[in-house]
PDB file of N, CA and C in Angstrom:
ATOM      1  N   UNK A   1     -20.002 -14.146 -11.402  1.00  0.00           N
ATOM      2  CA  UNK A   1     -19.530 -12.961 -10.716  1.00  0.00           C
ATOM      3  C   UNK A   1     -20.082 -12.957  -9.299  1.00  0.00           C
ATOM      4  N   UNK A   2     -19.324 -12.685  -8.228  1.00  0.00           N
ATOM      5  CA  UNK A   2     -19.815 -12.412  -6.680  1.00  0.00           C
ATOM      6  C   UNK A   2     -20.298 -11.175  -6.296  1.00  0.00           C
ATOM      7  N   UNK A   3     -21.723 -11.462  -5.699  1.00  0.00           N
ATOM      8  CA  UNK A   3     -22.257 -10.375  -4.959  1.00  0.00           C
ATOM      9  C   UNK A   3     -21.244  -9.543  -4.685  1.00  0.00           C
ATOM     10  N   UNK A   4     -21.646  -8.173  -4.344  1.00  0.00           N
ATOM     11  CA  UNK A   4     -20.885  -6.937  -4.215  1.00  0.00           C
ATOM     12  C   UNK A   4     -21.010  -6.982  -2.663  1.00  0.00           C
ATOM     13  N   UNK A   5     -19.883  -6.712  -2.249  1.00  0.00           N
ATOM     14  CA  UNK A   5     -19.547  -6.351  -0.413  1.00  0.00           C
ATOM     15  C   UNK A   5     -20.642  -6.084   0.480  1.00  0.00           C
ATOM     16  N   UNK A   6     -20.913  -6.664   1.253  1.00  0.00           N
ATOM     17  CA  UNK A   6     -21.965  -6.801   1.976  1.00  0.00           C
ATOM     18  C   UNK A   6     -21.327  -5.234   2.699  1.00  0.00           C
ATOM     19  N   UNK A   7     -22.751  -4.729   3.435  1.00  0.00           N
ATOM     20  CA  UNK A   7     -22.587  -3.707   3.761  1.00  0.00           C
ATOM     21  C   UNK A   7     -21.775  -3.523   5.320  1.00  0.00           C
ATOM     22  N   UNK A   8     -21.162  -2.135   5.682  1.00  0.00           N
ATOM     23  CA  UNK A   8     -20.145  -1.996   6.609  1.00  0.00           C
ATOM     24  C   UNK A   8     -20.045  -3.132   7.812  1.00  0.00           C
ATOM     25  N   UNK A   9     -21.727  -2.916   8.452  1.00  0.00           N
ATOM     26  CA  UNK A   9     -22.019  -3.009   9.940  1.00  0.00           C
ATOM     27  C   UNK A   9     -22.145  -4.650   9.360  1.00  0.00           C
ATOM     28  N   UNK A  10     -22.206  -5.033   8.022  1.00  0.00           N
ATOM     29  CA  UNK A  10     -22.307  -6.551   8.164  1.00  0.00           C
ATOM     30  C   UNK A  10     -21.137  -7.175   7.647  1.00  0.00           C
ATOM     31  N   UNK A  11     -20.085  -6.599   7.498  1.00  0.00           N
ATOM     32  CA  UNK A  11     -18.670  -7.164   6.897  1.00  0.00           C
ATOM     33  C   UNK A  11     -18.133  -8.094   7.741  1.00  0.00           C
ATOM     34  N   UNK A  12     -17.350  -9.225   7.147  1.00  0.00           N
ATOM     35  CA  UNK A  12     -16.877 -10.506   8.092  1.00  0.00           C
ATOM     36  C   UNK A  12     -15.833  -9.671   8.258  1.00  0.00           C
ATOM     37  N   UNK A  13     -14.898 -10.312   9.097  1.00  0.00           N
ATOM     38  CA  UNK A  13     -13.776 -10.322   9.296  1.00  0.00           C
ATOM     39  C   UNK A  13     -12.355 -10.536   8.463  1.00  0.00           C
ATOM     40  N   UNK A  14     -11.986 -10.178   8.350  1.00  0.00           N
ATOM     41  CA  UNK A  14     -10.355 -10.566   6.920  1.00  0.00           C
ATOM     42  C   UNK A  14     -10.104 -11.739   7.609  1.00  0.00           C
ATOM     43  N   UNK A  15     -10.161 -12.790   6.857  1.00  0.00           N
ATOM     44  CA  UNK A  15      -9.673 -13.867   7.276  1.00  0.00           C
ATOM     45  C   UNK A  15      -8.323 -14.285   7.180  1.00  0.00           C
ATOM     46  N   UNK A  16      -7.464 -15.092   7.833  1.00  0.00           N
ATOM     47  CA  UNK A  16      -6.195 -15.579   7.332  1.00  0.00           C
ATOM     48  C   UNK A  16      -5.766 -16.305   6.329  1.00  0.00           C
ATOM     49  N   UNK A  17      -6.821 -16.554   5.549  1.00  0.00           N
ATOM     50  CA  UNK A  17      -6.507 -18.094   4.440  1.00  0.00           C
ATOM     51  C   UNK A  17      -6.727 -16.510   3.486  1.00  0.00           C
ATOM     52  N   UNK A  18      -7.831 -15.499   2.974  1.00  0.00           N
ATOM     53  CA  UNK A  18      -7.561 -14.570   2.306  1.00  0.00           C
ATOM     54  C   UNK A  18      -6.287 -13.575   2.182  1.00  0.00           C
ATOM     55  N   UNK A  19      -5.577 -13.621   3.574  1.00  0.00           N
ATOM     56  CA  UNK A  19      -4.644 -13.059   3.479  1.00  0.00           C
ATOM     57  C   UNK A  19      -3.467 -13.582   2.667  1.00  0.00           C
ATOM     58  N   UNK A  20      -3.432 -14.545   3.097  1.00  0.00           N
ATOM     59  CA  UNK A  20      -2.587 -16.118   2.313  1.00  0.00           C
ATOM     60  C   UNK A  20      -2.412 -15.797   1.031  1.00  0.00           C
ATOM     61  N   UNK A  21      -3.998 -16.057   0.447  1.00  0.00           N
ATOM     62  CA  UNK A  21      -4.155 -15.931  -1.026  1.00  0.00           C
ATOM     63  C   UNK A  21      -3.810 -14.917  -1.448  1.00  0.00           C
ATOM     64  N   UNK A  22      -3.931 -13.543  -0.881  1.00  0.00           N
ATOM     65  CA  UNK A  22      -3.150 -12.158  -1.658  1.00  0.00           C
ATOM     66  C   UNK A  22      -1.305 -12.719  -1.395  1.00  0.00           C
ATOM     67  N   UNK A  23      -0.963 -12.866  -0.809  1.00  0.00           N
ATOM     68  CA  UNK A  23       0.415 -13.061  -0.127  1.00  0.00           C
ATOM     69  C   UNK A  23       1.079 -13.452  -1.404  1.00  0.00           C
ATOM     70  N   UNK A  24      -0.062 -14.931  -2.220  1.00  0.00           N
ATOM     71  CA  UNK A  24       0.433 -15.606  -3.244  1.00  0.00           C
ATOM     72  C   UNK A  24       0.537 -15.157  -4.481  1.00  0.00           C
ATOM     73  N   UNK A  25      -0.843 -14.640  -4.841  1.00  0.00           N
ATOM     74  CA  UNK A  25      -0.464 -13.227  -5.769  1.00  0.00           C
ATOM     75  C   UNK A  25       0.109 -12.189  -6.104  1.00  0.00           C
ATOM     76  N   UNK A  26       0.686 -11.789  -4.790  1.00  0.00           N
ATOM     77  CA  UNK A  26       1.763 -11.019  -4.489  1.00  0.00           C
ATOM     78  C   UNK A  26       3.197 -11.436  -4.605  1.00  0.00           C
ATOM     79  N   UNK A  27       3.571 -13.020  -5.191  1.00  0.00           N
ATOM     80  CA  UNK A  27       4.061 -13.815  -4.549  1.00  0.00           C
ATOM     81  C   UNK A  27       5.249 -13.364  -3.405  1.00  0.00           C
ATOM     82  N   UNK A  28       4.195 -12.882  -2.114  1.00  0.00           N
ATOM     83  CA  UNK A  28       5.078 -13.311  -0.820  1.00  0.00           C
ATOM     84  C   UNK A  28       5.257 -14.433  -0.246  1.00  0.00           C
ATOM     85  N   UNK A  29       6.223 -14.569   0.484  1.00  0.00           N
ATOM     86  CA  UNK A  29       6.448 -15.828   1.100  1.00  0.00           C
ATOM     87  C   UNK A  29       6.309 -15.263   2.723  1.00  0.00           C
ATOM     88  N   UNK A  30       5.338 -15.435   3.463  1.00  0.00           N
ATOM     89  CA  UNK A  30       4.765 -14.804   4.883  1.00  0.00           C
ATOM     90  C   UNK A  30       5.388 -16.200   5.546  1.00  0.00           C
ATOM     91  N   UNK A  31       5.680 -15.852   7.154  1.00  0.00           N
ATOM     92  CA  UNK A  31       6.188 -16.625   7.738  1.00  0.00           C
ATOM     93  C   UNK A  31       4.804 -16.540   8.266  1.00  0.00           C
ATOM     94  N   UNK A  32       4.352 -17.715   9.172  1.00  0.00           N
ATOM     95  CA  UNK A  32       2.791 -18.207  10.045  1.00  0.00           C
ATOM     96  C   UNK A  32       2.832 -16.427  10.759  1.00  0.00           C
ATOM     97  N   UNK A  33       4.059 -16.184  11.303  1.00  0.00           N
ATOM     98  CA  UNK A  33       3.791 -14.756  11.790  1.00  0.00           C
ATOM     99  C   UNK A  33       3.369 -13.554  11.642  1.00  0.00           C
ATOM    100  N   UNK A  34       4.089 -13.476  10.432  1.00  0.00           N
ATOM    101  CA  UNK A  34       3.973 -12.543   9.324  1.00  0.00           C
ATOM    102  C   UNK A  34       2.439 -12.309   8.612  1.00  0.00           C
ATOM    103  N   UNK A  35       1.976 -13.268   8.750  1.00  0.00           N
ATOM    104  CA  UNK A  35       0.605 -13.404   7.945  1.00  0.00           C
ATOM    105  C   UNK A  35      -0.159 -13.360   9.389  1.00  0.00           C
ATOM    106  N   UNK A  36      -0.138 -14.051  10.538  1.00  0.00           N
ATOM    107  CA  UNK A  36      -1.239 -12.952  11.524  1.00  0.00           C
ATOM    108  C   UNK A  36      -1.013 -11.832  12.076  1.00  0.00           C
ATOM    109  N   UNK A  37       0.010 -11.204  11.915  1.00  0.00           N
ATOM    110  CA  UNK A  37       0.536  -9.955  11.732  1.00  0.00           C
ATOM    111  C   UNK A  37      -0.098  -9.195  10.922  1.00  0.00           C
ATOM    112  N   UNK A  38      -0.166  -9.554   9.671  1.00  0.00           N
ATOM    113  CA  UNK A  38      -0.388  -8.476   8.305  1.00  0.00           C
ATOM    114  C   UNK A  38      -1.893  -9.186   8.709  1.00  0.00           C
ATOM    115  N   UNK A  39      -2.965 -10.107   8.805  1.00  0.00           N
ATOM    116  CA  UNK A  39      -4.042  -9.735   8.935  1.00  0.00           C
ATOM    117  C   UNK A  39      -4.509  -9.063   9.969  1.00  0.00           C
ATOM    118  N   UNK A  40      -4.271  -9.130  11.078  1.00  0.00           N
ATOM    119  CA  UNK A  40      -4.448  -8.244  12.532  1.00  0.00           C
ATOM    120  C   UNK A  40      -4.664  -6.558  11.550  1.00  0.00           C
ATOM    121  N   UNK A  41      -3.135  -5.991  11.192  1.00  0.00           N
ATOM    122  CA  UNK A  41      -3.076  -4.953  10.573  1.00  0.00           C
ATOM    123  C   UNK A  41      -3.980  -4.649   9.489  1.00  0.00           C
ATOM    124  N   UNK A  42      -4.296  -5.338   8.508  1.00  0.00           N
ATOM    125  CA  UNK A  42      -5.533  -5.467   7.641  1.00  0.00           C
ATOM    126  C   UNK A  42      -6.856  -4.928   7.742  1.00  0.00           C
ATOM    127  N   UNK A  43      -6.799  -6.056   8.868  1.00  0.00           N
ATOM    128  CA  UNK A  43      -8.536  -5.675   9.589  1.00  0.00           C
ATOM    129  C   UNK A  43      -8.054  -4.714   9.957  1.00  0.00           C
ATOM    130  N   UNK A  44      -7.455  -4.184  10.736  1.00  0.00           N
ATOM    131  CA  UNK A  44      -7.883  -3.010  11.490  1.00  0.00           C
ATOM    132  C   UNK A  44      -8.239  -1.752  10.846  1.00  0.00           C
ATOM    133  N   UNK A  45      -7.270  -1.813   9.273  1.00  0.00           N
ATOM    134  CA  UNK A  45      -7.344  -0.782   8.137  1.00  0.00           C
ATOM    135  C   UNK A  45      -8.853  -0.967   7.307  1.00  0.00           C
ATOM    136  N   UNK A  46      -9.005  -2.103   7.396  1.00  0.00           N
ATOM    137  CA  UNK A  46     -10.575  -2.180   6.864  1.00  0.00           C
ATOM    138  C   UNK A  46     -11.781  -1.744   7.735  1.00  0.00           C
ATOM    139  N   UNK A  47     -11.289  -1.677   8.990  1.00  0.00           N
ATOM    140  CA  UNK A  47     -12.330  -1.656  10.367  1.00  0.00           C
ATOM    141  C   UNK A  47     -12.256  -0.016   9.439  1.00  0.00           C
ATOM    142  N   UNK A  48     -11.199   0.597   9.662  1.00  0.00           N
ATOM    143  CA  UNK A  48     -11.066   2.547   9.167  1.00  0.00           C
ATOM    144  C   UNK A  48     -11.958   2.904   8.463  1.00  0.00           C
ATOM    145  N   UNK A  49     -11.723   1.916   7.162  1.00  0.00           N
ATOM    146  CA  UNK A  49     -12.526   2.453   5.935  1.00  0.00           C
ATOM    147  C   UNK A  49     -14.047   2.226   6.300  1.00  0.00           C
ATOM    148  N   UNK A  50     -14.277   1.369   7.092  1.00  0.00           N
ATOM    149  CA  UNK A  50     -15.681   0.931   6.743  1.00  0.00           C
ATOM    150  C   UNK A  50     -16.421   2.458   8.245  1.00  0.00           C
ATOM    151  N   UNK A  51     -15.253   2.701   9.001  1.00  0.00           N
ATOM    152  CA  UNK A  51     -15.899   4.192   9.531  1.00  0.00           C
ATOM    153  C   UNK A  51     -15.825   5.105   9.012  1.00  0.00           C
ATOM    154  N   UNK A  52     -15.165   5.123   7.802  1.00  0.00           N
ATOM    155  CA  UNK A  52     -14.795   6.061   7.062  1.00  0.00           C
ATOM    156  C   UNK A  52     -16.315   6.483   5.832  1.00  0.00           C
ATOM    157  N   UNK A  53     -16.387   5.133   5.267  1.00  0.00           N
ATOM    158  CA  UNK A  53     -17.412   5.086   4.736  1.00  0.00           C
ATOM    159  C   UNK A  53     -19.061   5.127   5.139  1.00  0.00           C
ATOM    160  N   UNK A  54     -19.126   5.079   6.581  1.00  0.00           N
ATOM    161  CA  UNK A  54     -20.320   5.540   7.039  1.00  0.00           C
ATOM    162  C   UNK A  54     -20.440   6.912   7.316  1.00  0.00           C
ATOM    163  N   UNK A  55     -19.770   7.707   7.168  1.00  0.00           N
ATOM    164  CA  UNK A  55     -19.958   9.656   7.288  1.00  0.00           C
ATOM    165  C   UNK A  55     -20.200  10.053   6.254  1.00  0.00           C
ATOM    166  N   UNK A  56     -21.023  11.110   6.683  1.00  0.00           N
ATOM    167  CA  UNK A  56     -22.185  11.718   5.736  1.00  0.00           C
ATOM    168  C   UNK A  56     -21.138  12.793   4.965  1.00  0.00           C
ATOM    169  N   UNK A  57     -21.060  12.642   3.953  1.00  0.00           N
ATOM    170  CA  UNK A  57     -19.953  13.770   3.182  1.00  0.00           C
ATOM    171  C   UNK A  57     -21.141  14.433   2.607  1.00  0.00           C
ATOM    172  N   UNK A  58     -22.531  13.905   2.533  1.00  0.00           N
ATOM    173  CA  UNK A  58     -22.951  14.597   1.214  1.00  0.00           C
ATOM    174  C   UNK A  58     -22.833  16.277   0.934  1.00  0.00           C
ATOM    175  N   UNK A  59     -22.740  16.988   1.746  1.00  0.00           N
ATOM    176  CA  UNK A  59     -22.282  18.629   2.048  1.00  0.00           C
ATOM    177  C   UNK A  59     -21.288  19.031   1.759  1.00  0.00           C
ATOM    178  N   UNK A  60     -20.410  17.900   1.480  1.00  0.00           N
ATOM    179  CA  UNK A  60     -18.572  18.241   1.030  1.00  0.00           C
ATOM    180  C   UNK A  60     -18.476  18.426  -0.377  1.00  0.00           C
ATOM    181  N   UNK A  61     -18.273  19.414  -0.578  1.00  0.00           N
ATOM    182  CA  UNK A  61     -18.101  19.512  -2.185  1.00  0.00           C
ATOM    183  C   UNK A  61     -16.885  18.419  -2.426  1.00  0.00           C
ATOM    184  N   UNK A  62     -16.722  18.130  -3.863  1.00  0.00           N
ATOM    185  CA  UNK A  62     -15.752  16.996  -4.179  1.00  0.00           C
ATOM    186  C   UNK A  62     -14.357  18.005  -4.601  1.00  0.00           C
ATOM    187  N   UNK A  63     -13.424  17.349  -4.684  1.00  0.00           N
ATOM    188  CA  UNK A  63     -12.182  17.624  -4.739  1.00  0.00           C
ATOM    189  C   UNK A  63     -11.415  16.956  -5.752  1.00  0.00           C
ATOM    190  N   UNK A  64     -11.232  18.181  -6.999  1.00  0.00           N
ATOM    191  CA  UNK A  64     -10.577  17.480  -8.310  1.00  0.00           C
ATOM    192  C   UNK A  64      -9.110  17.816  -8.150  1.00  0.00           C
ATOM    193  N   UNK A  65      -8.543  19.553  -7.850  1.00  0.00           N
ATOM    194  CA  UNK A  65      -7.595  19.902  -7.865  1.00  0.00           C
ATOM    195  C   UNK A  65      -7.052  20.239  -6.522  1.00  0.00           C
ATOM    196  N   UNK A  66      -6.315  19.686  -5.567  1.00  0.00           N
ATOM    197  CA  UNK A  66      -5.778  20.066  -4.714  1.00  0.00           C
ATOM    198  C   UNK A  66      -4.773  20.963  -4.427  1.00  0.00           C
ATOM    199  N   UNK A  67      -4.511  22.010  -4.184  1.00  0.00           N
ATOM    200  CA  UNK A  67      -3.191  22.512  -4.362  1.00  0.00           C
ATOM    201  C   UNK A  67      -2.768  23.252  -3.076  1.00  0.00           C
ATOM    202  N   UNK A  68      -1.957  22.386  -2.668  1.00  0.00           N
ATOM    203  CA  UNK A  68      -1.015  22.551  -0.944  1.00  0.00           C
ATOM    204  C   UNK A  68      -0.044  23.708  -1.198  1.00  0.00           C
ATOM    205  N   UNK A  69      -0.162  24.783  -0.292  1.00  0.00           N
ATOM    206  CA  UNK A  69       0.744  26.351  -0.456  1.00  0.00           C
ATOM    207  C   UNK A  69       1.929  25.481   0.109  1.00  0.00           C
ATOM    208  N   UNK A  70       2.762  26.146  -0.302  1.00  0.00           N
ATOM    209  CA  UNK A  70       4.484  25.361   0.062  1.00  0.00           C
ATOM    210  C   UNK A  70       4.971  24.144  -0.535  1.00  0.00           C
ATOM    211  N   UNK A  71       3.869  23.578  -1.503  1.00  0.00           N
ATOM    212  CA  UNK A  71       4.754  22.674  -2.379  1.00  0.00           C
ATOM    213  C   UNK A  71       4.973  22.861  -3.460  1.00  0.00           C
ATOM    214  N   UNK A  72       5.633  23.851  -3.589  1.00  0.00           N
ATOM    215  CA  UNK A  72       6.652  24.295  -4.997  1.00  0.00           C
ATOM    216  C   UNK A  72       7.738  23.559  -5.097  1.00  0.00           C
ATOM    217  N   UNK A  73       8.098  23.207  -6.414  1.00  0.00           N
ATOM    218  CA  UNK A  73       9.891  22.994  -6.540  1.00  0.00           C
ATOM    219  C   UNK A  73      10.249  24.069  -6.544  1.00  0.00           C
ATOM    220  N   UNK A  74      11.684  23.782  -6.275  1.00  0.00           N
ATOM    221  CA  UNK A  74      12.636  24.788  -6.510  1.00  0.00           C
ATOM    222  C   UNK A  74      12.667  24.866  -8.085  1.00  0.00           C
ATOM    223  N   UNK A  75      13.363  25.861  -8.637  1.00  0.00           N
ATOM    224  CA  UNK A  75      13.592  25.773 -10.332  1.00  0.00           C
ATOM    225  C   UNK A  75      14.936  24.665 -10.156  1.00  0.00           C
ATOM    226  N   UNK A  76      15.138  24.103 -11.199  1.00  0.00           N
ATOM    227  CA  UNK A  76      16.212  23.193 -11.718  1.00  0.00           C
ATOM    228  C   UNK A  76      16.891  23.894 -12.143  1.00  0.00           C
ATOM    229  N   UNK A  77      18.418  24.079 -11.417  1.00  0.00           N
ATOM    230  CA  UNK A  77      19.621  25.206 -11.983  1.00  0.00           C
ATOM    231  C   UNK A  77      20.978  24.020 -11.633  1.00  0.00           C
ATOM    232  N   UNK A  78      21.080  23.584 -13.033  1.00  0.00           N
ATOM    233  CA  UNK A  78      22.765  23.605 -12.930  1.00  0.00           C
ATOM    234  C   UNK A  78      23.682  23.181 -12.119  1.00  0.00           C
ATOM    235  N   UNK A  79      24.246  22.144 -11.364  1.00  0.00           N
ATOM    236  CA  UNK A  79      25.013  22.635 -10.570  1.00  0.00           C
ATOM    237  C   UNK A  79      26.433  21.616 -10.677  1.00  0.00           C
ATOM    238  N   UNK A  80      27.380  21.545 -10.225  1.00  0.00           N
ATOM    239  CA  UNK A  80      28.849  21.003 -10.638  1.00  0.00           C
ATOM    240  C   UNK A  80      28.535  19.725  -9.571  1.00  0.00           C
ATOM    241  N   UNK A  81      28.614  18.806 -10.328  1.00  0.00           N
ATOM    242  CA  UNK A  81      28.893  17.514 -10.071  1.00  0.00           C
ATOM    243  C   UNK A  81      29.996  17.127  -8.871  1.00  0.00           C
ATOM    244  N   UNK A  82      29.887  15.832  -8.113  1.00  0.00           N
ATOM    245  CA  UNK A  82      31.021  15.345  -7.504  1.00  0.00           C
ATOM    246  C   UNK A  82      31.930  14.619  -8.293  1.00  0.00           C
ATOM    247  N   UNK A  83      33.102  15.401  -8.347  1.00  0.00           N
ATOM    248  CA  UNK A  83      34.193  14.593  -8.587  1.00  0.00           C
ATOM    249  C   UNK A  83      34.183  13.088  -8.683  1.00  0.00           C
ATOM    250  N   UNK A  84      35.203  12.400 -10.144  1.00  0.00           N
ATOM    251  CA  UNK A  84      34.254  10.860 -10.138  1.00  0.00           C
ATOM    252  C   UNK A  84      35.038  10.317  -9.341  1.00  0.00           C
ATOM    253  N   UNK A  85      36.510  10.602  -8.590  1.00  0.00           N
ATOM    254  CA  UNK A  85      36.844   9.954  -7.434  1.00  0.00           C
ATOM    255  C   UNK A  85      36.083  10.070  -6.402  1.00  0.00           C
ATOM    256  N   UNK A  86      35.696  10.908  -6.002  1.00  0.00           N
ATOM    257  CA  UNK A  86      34.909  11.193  -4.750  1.00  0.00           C
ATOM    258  C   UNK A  86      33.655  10.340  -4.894  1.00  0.00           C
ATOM    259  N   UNK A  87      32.608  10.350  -6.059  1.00  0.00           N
ATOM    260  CA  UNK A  87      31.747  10.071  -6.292  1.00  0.00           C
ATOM    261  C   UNK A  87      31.898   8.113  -6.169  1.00  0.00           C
ATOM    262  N   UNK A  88      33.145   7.737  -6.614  1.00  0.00           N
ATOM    263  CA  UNK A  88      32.894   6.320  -6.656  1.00  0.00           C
ATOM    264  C   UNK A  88      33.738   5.598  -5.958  1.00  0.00           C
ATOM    265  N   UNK A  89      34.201   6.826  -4.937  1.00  0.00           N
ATOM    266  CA  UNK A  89      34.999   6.430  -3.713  1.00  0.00           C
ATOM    267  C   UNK A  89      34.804   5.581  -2.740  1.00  0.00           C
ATOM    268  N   UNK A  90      33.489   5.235  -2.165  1.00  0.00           N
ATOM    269  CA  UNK A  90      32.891   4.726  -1.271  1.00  0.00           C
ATOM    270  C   UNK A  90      31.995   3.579  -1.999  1.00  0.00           C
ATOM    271  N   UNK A  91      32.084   3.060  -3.473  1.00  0.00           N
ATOM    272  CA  UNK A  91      31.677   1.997  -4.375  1.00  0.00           C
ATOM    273  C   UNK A  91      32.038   1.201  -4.063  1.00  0.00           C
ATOM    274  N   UNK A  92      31.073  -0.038  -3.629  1.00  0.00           N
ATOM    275  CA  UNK A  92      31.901  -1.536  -3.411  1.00  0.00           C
ATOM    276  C   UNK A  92      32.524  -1.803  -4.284  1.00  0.00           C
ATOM    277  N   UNK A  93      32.143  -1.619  -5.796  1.00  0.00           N
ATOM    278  CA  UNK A  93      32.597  -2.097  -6.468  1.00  0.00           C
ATOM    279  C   UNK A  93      33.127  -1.097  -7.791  1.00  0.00           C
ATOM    280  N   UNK A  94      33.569  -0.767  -8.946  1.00  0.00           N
ATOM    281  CA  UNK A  94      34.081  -0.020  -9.594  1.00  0.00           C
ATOM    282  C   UNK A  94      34.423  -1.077 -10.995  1.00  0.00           C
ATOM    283  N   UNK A  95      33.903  -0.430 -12.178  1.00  0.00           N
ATOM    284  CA  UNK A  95      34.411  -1.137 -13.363  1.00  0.00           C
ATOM    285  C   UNK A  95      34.211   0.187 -14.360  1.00  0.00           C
ATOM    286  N   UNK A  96      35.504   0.270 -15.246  1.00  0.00           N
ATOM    287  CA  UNK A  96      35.683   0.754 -16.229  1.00  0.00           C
ATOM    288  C   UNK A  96      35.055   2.222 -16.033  1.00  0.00           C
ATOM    289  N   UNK A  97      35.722   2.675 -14.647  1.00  0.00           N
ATOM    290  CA  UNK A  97      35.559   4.153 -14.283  1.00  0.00           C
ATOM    291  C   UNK A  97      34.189   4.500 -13.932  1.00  0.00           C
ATOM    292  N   UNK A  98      33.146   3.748 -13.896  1.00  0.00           N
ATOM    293  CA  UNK A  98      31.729   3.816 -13.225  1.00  0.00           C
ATOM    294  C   UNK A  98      31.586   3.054 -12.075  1.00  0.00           C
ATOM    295  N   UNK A  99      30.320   3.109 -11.615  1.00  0.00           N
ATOM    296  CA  UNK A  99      29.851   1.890 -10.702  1.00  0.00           C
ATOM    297  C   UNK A  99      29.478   0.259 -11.063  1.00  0.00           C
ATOM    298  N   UNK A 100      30.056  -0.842 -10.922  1.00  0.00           N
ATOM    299  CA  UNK A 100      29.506  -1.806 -11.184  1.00  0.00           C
ATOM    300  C   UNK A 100      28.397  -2.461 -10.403  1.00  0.00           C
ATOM    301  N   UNK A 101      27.192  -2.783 -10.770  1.00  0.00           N
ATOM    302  CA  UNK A 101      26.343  -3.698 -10.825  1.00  0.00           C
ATOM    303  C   UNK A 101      25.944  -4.807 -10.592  1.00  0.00           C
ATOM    304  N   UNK A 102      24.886  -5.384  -9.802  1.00  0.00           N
ATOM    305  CA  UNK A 102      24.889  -6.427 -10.337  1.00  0.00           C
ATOM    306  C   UNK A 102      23.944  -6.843 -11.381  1.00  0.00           C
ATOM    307  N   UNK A 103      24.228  -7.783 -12.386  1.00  0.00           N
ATOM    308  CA  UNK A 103      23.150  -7.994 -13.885  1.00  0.00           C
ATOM    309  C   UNK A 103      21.619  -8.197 -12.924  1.00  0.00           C
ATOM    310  N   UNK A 104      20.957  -7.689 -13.672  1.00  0.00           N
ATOM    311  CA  UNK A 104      19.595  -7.582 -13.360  1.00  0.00           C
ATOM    312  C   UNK A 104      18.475  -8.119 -14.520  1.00  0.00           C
ATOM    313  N   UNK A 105      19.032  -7.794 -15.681  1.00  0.00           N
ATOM    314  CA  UNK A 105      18.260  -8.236 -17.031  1.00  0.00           C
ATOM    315  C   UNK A 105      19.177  -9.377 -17.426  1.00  0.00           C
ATOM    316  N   UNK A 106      18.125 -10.979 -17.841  1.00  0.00           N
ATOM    317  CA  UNK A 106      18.925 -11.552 -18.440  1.00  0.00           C
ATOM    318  C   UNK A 106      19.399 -11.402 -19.976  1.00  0.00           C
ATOM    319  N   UNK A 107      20.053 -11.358 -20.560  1.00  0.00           N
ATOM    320  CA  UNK A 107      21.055 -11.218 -21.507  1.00  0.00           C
ATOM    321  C   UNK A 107      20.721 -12.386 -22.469  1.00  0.00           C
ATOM    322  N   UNK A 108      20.429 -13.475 -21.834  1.00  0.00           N
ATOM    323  CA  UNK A 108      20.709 -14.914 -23.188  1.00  0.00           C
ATOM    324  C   UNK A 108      20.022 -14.874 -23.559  1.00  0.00           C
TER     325      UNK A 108
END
């Protein structure tokens, strides 16, 4: 098992060959650009956290339930559908009075 994250003020840099390796796990396919792109962006999000993680919260009480005034749903009521011409009017494609697809699950 590897030592645990060296601390903020001593963190390397995100390297590009690590970025790589998530890319592959991810399996992305990064163009040379794309990948010093997304590490540039990386670091800079890690540079955040690691200022993030040096402020003193200890005075902040913790936060289990958040609850933002104005984000209510509406109630769920009912309401009349679009017409299935209208609705599958603008369908590239159309089979057997729905929308057709393309297969997504193989079948065999």
């Amino acid at each position: 098992m590897k030592d645990a994250a060296p601390p903020p003020d001593q963190a390397s840099p995100l390297q590009r060959e690590q970025v790589l390796a998530l890319a592959r796990l991810a399996h992305l396919d990064l163009t040379d650009e794309e990948a010093d792109s997304l590490t540039g962006d990386l670091e800079r999000i890690l540079v955040y956290i690691r200022q993030l993680e040096s402020l003193d919260v200890s005075d902040v009480p913790p936060t289990a339930n958040l609850e933002i005034e104005g984000a209510r749903l509406r109630e769920d009521e009912p309401s009349p559908s679009l017409p299935r011409d209208v609705a599958l009017g603008q369908a590239p494609r159309v089979q057997e009075g729905g929308f057709e697809v393309p297969a997504f699950v193989d079948e065999g």
